[in-house]
PDB file of N, CA and C in Angstrom:
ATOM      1  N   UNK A   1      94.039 135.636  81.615  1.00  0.00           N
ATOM      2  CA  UNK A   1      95.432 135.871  81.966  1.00  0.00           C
ATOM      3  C   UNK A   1      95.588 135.762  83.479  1.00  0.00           C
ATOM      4  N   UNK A   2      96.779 135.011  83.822  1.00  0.00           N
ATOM      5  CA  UNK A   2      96.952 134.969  85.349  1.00  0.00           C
ATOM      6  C   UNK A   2      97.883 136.562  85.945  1.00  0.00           C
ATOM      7  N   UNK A   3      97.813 136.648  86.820  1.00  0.00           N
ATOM      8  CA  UNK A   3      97.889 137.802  87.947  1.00  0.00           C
ATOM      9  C   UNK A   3      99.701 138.102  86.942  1.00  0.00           C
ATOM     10  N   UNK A   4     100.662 137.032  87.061  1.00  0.00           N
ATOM     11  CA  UNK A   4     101.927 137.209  86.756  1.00  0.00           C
ATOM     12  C   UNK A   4     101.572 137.716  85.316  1.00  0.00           C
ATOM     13  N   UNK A   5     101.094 137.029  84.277  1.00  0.00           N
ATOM     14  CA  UNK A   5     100.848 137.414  82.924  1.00  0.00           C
ATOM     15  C   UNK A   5     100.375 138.931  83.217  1.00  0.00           C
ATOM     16  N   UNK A   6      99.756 139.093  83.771  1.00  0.00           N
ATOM     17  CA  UNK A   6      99.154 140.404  83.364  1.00  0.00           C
ATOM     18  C   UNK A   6     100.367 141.432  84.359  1.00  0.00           C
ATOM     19  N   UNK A   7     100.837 141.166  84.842  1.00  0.00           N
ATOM     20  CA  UNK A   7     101.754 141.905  85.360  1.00  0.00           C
ATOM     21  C   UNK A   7     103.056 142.303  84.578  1.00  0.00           C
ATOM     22  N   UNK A   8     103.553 141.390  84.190  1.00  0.00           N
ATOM     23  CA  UNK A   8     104.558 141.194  82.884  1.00  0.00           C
ATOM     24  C   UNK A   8     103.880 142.037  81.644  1.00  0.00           C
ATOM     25  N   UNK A   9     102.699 141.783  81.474  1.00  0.00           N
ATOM     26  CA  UNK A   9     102.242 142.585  80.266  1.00  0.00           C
ATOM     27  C   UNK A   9     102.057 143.999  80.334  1.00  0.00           C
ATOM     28  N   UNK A  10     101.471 144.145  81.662  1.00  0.00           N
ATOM     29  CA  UNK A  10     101.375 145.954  82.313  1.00  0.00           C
ATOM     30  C   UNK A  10     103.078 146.701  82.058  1.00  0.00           C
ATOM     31  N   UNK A  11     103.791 145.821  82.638  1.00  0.00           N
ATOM     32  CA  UNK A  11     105.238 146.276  82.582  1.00  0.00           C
ATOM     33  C   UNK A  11     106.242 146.484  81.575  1.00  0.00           C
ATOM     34  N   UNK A  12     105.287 145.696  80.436  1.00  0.00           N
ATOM     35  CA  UNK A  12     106.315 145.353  78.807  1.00  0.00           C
ATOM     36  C   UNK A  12     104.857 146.835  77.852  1.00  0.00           C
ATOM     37  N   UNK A  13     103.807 147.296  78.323  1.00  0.00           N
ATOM     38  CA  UNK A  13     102.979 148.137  77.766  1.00  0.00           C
ATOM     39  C   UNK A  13     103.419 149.416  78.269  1.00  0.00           C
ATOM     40  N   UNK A  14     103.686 149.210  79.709  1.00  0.00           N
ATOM     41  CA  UNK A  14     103.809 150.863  80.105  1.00  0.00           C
ATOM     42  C   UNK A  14     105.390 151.387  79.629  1.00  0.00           C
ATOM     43  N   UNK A  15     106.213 150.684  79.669  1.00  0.00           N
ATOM     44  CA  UNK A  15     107.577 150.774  78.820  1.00  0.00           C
ATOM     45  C   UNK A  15     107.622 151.575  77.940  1.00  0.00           C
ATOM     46  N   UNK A  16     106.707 150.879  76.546  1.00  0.00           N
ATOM     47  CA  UNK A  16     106.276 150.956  75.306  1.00  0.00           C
ATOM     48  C   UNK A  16     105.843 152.288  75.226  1.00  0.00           C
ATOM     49  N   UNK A  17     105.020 152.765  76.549  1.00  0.00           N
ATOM     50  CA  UNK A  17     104.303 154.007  76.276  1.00  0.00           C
ATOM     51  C   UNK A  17     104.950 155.170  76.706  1.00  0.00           C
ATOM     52  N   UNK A  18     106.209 154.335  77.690  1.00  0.00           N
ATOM     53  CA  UNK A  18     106.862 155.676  78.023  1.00  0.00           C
ATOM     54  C   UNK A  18     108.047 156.184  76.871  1.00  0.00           C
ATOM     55  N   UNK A  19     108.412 155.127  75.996  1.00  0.00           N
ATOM     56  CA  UNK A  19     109.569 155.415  75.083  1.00  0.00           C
ATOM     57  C   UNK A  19     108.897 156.052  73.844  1.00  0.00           C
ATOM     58  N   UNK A  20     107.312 156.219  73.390  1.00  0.00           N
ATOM     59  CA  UNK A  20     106.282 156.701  72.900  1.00  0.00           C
ATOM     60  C   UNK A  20     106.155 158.247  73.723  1.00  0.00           C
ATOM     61  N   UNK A  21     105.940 158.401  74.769  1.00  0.00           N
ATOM     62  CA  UNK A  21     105.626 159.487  75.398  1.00  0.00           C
ATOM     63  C   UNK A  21     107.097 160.432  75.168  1.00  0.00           C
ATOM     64  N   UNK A  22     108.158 159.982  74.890  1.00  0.00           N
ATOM     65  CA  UNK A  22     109.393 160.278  74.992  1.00  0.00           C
ATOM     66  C   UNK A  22     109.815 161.173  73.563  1.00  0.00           C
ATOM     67  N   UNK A  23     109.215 160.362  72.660  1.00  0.00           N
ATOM     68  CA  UNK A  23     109.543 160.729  71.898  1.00  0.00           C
ATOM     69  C   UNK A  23     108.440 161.529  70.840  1.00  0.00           C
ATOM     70  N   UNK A  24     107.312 161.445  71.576  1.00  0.00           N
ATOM     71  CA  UNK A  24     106.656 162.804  71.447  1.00  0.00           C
ATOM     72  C   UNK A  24     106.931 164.012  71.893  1.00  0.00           C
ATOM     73  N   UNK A  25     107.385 164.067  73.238  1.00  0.00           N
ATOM     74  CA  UNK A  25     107.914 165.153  73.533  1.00  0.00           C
ATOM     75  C   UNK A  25     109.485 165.700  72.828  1.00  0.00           C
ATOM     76  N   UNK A  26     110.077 164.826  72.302  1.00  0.00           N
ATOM     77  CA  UNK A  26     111.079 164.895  71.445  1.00  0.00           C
ATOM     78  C   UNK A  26     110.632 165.858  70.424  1.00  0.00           C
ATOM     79  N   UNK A  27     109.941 165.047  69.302  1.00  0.00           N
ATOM     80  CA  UNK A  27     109.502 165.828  67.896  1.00  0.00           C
ATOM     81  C   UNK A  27     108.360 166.822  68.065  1.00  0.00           C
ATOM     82  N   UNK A  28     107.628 167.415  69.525  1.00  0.00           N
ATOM     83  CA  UNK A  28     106.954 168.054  69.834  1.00  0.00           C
ATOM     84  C   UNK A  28     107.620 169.648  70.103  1.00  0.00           C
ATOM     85  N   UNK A  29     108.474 169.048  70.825  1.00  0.00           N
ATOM     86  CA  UNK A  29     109.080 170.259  71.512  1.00  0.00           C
ATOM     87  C   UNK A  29     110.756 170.450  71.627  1.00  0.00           C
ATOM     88  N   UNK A  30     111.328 169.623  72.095  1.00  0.00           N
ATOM     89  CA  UNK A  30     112.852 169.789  71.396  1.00  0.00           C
ATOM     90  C   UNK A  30     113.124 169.942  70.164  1.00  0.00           C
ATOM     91  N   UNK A  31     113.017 169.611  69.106  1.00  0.00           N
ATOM     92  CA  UNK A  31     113.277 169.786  67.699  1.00  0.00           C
ATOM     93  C   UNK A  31     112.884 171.316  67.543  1.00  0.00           C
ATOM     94  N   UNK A  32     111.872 171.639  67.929  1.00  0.00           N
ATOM     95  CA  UNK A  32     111.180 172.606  67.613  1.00  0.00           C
ATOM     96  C   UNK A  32     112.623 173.937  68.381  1.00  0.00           C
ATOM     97  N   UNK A  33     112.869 173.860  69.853  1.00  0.00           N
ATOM     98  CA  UNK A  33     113.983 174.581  70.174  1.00  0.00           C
ATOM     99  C   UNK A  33     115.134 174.930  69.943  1.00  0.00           C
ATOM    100  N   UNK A  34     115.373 174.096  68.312  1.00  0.00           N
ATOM    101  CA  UNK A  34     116.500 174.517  68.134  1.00  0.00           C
ATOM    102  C   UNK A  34     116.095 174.694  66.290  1.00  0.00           C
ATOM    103  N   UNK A  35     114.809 175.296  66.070  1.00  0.00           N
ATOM    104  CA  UNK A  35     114.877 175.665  64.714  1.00  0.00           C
ATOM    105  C   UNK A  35     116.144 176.263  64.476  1.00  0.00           C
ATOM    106  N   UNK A  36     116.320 177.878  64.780  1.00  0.00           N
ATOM    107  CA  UNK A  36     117.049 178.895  64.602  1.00  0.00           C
ATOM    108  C   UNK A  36     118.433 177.634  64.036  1.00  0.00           C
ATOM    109  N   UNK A  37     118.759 177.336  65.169  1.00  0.00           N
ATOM    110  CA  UNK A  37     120.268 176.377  64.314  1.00  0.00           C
ATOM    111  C   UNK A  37     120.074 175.682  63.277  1.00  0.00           C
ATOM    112  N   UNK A  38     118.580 174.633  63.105  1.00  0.00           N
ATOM    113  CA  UNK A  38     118.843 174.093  62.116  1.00  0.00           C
ATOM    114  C   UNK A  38     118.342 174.565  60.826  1.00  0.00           C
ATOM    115  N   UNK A  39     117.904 176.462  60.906  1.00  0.00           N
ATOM    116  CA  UNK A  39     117.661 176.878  59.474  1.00  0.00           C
ATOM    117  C   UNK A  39     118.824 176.871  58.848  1.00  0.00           C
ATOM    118  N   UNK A  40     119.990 176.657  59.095  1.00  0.00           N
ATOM    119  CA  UNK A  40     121.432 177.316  58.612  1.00  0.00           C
ATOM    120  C   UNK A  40     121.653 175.886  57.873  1.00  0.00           C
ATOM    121  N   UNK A  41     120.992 175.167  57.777  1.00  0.00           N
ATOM    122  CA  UNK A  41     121.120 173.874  56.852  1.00  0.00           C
ATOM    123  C   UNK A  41     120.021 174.137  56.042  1.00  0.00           C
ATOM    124  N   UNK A  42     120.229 173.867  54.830  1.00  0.00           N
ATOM    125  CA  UNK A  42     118.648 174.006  53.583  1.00  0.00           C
ATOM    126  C   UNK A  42     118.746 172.902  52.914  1.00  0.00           C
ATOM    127  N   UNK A  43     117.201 172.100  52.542  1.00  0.00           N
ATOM    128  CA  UNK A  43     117.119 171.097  51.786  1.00  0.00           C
ATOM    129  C   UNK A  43     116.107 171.306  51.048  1.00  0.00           C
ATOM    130  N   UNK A  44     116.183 171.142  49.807  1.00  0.00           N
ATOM    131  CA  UNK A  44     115.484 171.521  48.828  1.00  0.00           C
ATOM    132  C   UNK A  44     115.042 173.597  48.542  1.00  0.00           C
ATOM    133  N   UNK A  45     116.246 173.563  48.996  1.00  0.00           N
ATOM    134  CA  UNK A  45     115.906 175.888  49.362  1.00  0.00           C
ATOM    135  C   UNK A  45     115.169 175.959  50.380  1.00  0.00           C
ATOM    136  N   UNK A  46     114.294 174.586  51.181  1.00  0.00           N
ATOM    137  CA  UNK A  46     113.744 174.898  52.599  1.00  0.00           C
ATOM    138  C   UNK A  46     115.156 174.828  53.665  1.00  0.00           C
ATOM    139  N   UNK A  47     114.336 176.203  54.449  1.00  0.00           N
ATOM    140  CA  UNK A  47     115.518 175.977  56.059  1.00  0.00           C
ATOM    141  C   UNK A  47     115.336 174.483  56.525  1.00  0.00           C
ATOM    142  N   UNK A  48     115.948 173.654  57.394  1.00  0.00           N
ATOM    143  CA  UNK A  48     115.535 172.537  57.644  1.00  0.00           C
ATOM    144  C   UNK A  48     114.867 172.702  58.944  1.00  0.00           C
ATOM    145  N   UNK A  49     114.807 174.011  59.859  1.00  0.00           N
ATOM    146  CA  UNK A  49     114.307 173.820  60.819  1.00  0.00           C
ATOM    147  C   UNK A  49     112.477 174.140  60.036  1.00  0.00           C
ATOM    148  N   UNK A  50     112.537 174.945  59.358  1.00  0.00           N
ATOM    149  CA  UNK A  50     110.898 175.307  58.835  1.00  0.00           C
ATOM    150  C   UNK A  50     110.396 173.977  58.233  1.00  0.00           C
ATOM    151  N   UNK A  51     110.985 173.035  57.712  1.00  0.00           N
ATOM    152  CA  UNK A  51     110.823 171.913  57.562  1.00  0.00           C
ATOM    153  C   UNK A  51     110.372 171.028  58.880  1.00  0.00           C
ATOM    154  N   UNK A  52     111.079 170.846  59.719  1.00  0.00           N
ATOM    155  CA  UNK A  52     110.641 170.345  60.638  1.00  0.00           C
ATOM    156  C   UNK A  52     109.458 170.079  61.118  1.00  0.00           C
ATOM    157  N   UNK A  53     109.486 171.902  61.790  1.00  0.00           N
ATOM    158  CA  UNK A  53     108.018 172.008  62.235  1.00  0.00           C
ATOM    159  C   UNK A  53     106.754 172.165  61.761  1.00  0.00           C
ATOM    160  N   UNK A  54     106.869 172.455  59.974  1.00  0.00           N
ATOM    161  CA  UNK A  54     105.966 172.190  59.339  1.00  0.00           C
ATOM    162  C   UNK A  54     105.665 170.399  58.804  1.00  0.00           C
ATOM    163  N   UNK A  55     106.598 169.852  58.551  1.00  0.00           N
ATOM    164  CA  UNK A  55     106.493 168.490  57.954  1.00  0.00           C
ATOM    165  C   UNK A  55     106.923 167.344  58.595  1.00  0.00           C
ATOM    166  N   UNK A  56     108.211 167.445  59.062  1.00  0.00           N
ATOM    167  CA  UNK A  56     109.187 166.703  59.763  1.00  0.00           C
ATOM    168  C   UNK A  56     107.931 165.709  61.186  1.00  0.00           C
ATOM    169  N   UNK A  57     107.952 166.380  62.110  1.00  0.00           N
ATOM    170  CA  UNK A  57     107.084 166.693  63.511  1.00  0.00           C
ATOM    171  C   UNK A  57     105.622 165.576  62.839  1.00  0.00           C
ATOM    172  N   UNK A  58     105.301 165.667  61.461  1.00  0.00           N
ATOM    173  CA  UNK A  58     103.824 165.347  61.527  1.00  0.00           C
ATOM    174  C   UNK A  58     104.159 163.854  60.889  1.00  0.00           C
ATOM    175  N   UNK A  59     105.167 164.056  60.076  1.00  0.00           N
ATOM    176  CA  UNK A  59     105.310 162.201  59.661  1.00  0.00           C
ATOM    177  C   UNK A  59     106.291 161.486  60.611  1.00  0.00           C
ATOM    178  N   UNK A  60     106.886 162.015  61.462  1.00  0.00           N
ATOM    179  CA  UNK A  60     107.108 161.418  63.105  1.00  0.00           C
ATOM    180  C   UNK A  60     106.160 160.838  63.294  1.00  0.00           C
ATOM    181  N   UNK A  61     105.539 161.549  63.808  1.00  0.00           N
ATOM    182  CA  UNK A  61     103.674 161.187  65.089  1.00  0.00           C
ATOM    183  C   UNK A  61     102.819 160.014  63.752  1.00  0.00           C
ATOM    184  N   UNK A  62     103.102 159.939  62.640  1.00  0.00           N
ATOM    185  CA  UNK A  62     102.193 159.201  61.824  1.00  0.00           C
ATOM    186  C   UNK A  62     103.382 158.021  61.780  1.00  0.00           C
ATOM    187  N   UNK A  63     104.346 158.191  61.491  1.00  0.00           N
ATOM    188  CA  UNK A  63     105.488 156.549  61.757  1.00  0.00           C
ATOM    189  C   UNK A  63     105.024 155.852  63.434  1.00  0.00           C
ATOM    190  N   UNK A  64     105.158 156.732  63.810  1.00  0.00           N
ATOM    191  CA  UNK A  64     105.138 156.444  65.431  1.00  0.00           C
ATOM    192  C   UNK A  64     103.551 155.660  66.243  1.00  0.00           C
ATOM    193  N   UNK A  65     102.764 156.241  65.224  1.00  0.00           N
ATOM    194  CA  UNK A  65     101.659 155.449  65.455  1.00  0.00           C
ATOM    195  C   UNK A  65     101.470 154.159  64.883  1.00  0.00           C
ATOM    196  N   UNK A  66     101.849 153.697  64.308  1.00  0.00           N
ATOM    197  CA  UNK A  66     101.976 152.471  63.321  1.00  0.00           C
ATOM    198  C   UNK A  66     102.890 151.691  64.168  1.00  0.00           C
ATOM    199  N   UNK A  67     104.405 152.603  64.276  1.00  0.00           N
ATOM    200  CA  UNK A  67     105.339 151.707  65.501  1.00  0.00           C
ATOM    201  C   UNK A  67     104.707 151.225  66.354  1.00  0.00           C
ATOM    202  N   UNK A  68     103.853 152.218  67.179  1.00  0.00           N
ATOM    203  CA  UNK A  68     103.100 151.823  68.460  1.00  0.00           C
ATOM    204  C   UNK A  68     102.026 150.413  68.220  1.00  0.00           C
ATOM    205  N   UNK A  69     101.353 150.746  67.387  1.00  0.00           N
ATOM    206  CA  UNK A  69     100.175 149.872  67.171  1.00  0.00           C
ATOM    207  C   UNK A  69     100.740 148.414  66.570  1.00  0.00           C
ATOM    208  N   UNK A  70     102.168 148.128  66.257  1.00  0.00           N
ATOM    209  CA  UNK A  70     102.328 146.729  65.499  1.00  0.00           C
ATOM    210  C   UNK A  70     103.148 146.364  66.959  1.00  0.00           C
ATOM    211  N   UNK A  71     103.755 147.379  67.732  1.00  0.00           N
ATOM    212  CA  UNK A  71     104.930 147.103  69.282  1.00  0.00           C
ATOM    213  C   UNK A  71     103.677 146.306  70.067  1.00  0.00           C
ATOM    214  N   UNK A  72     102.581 147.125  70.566  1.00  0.00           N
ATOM    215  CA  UNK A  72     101.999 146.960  70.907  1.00  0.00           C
ATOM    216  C   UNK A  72     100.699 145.283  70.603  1.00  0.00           C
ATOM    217  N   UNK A  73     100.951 145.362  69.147  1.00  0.00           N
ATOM    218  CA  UNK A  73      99.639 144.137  68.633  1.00  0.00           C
ATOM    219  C   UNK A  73     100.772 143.108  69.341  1.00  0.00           C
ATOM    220  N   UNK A  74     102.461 143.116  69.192  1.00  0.00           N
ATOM    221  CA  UNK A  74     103.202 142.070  69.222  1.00  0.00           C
ATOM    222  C   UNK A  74     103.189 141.642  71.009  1.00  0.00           C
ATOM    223  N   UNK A  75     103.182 142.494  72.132  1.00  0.00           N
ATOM    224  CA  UNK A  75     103.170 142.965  73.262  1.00  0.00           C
ATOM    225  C   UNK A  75     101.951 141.429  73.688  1.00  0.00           C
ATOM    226  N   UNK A  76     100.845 141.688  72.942  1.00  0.00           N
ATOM    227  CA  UNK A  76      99.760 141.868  73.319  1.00  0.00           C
ATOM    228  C   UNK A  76      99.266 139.826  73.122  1.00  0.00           C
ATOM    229  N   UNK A  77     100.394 139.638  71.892  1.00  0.00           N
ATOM    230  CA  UNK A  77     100.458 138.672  71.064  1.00  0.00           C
ATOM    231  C   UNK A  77     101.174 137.674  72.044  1.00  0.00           C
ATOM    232  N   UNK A  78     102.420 138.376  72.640  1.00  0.00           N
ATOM    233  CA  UNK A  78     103.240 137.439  73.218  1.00  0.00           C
ATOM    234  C   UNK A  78     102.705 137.357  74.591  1.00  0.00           C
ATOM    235  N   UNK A  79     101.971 138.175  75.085  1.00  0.00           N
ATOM    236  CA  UNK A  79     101.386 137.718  76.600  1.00  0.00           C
ATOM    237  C   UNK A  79     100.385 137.234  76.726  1.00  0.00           C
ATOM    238  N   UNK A  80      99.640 136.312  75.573  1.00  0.00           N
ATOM    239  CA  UNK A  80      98.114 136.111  75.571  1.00  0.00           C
ATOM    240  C   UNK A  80      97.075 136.917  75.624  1.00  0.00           C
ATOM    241  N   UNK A  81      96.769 138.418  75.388  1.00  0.00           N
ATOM    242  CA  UNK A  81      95.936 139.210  75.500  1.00  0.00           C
ATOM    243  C   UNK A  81      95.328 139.597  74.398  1.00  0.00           C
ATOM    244  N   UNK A  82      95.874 139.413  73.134  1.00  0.00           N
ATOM    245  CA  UNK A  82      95.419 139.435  71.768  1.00  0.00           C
ATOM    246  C   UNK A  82      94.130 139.022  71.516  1.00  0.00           C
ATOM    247  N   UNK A  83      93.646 140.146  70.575  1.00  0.00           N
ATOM    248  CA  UNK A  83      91.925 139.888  70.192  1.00  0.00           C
ATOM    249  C   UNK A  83      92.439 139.809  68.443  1.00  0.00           C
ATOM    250  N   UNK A  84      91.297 138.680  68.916  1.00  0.00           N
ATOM    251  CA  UNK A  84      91.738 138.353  67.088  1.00  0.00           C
ATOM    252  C   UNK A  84      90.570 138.900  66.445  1.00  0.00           C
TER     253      UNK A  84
END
């Protein structure tokens, strides 16, 4: 990869990781601050905030890794850096 390629690619990865970093701290910790409000909604007789932070929070971070890893294979694809 030339100096520009890899510069373009640093800049289209660290993006990726900050809208990733973002939204970990999202389903980490904001969601989590407003259980109390969202027990007053129930789905399935669960509060939806006890939902959340028991279930919600963990198939986030497991979608989100998959997002990351196909954003990323495509990232990686379109700047020539791809290992096949």
């Amino acid at each position: 990869m030339s100096q520009g390629t890899e510069t373009k690619h640093w800049a289209r990865t660290s993006v990726l990781m900050w809208i990733m970093m973002a939204l970990w701290i999202f389903f980490s910790f904001v969601i989590h601050m407003f259980v109390n409000p969202l027990n007053q909604i129930s789905i399935l007789g669960f509060p939806l905030g006890f939902y959340m932070a028991s279930q919600g929070s963990l198939i986030a971070f497991v979608v989100m890794l998959f997002i990351f890893a196909k954003r990323q294979d495509t990232i990686d694809r379109e700047e020539g850096a791809a290992e096949d």
